[in-house]
C-alpha atoms as a PDB file:
ATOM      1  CA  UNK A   1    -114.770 -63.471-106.952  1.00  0.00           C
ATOM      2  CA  UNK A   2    -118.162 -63.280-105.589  1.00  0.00           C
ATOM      3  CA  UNK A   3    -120.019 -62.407-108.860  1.00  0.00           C
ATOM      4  CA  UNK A   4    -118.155 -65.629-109.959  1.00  0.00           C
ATOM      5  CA  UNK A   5    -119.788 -67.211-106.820  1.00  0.00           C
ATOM      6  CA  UNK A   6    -123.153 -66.598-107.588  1.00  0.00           C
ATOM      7  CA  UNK A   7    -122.822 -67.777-111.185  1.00  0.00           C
ATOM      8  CA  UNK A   8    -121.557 -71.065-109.710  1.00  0.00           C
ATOM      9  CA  UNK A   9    -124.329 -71.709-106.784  1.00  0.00           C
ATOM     10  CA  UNK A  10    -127.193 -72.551-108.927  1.00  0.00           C
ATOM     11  CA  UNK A  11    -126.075 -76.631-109.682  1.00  0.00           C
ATOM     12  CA  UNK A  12    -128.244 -79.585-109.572  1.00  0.00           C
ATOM     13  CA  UNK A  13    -125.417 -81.492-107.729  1.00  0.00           C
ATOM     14  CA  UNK A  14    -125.561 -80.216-104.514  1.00  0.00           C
ATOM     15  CA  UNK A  15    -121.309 -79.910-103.815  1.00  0.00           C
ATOM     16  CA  UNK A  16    -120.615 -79.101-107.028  1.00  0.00           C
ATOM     17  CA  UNK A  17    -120.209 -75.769-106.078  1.00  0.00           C
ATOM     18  CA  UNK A  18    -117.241 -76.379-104.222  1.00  0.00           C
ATOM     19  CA  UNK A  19    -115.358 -77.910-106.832  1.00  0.00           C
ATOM     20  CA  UNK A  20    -116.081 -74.774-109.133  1.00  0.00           C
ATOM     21  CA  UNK A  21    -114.876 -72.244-106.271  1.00  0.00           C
ATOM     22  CA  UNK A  22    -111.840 -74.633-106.223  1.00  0.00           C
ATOM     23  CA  UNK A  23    -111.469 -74.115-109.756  1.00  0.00           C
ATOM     24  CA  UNK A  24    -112.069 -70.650-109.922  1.00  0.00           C
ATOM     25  CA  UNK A  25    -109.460 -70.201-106.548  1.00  0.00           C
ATOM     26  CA  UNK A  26    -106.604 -71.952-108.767  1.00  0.00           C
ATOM     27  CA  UNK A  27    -106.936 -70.011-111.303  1.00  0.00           C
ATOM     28  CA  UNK A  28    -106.501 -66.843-109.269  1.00  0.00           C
ATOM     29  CA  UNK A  29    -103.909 -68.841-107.472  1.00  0.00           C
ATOM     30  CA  UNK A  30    -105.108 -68.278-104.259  1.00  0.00           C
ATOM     31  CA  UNK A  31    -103.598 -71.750-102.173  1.00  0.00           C
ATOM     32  CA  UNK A  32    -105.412 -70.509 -99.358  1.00  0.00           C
ATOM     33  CA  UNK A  33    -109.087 -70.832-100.863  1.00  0.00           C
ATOM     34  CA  UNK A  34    -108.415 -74.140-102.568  1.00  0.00           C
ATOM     35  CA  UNK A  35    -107.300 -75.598 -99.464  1.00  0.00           C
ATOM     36  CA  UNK A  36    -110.347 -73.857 -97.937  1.00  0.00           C
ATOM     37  CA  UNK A  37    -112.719 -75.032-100.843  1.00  0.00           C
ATOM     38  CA  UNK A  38    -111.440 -78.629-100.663  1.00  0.00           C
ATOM     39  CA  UNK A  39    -112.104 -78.899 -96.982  1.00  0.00           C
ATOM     40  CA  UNK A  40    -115.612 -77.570 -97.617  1.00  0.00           C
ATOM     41  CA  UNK A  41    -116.256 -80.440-100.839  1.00  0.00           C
ATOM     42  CA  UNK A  42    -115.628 -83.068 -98.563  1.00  0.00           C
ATOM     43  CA  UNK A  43    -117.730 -81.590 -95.565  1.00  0.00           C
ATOM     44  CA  UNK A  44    -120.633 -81.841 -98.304  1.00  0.00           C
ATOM     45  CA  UNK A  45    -119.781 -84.788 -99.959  1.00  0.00           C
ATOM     46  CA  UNK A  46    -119.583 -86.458 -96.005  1.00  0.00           C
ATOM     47  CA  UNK A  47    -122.190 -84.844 -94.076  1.00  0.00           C
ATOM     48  CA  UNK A  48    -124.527 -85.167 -97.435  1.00  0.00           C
ATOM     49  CA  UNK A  49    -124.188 -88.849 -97.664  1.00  0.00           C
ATOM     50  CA  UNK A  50    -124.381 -89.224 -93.807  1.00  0.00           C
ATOM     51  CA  UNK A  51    -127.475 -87.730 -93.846  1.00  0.00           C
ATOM     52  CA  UNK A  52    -129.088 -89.900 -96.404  1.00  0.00           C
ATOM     53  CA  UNK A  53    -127.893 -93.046 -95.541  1.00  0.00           C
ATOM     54  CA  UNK A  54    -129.285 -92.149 -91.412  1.00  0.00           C
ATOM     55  CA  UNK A  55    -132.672 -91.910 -93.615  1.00  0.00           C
ATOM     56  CA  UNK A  56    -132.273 -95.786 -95.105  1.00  0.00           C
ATOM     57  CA  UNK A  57    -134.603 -95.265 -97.160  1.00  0.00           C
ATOM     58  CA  UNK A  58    -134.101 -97.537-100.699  1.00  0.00           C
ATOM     59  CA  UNK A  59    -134.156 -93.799-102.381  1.00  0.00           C
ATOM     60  CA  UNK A  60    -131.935 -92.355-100.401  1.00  0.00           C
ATOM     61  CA  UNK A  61    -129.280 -95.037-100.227  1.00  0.00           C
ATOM     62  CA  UNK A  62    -129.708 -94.980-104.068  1.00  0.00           C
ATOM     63  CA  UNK A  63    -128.909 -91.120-104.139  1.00  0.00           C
ATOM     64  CA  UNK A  64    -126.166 -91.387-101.722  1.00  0.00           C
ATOM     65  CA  UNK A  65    -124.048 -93.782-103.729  1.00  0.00           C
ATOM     66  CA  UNK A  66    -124.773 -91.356-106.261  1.00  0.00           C
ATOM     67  CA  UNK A  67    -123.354 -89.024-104.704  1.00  0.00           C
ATOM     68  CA  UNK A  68    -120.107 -90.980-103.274  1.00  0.00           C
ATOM     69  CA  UNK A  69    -119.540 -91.750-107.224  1.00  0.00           C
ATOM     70  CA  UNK A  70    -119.120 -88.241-107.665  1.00  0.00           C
ATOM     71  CA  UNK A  71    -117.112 -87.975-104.607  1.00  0.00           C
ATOM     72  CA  UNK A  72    -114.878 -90.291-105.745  1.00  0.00           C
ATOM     73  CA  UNK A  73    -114.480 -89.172-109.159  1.00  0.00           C
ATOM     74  CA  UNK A  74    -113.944 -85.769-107.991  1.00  0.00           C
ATOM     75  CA  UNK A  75    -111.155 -86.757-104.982  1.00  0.00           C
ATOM     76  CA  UNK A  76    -108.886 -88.689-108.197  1.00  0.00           C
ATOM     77  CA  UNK A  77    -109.335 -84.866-110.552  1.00  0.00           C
ATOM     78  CA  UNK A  78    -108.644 -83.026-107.569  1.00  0.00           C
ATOM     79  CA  UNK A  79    -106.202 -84.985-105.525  1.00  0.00           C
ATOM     80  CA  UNK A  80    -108.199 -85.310-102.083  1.00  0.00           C
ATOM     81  CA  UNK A  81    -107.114 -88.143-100.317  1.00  0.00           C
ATOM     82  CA  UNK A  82    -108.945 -87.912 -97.733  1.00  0.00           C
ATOM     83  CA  UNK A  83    -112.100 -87.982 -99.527  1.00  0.00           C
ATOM     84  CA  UNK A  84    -111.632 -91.688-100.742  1.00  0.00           C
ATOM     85  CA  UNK A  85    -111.109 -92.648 -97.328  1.00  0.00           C
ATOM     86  CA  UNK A  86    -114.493 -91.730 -96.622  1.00  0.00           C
ATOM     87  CA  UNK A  87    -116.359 -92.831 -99.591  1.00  0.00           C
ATOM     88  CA  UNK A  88    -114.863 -96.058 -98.914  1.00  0.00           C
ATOM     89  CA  UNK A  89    -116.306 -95.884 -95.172  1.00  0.00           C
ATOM     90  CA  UNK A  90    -119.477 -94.656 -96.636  1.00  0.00           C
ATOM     91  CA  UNK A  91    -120.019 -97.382 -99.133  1.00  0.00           C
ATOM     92  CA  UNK A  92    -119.930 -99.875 -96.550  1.00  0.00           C
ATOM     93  CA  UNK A  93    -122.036 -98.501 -94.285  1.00  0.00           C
ATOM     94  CA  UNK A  94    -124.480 -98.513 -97.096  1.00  0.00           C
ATOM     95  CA  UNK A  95    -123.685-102.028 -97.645  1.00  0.00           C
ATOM     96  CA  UNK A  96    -124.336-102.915 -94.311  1.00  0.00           C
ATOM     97  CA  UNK A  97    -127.709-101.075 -94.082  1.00  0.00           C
ATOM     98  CA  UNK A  98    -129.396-102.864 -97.349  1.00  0.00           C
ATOM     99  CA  UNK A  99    -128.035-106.411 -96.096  1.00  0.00           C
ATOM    100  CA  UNK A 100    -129.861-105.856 -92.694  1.00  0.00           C
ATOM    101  CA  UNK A 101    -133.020-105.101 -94.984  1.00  0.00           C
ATOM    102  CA  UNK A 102    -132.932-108.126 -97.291  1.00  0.00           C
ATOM    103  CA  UNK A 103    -134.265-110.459 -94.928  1.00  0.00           C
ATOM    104  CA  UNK A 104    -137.089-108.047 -94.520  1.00  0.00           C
ATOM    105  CA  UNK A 105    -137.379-107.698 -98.020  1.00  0.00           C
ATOM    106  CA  UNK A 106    -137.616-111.268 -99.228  1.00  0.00           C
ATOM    107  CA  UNK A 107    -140.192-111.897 -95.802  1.00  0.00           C
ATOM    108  CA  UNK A 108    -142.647-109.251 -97.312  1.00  0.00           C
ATOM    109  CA  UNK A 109    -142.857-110.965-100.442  1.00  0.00           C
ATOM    110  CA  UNK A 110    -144.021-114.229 -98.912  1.00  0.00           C
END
């Protein structure tokens, strides 16, 4: 399993790696990882998107909805509940954070 883990660390999408141990776990049929791996996708997926979004910047909100499209696209394959719960939080605090900076926005234009 751990050559298969270093094959698998080396993605663009920084929690993609967790879905491929996941992956790799059920097809060893190891319950015990999966449940493990899962856990550890949506730790990313969270604490990845909390991060950005603390940064507000326009990029950063940009990449973070990214990134809670893949989380939610990956929580219907892989059957985490839990995982649309907090995309769903997530989105809305992004939400929140670009309506506080419209009126700021349209102000700098004037």
């Amino acid at each position: 399993m751990l050559h298969s883990f270093i094959e698998v660390v080396g993605t663009a999408q920084p929690c993609s790696k967790w879905e491929k141990l996941i992956e790799l776990a059920e097809k060893e049929g190891n319950k015990e990882k999966v449940l493990e791996f899962k856990e550890k996708l949506v730790e990313c997926i969270v604490y990845t998107a909390q991060e950005l979004i603390a940064r507000g910047r326009s990029v950063d909100l940009d990449y973070a909805e990214e990134l809670l499209k893949y989380g939610e696209d990956v929580g219907k394959r892989l059957s985490i509940g839990e995982l649309d719960f907090h995309v769903n939080l997530l989105r809305n605090r992004i939400s929140e954070k670009r309506e506080r900076r419209r009126p700021r926005e349209v102000e700098s234009k004037q």
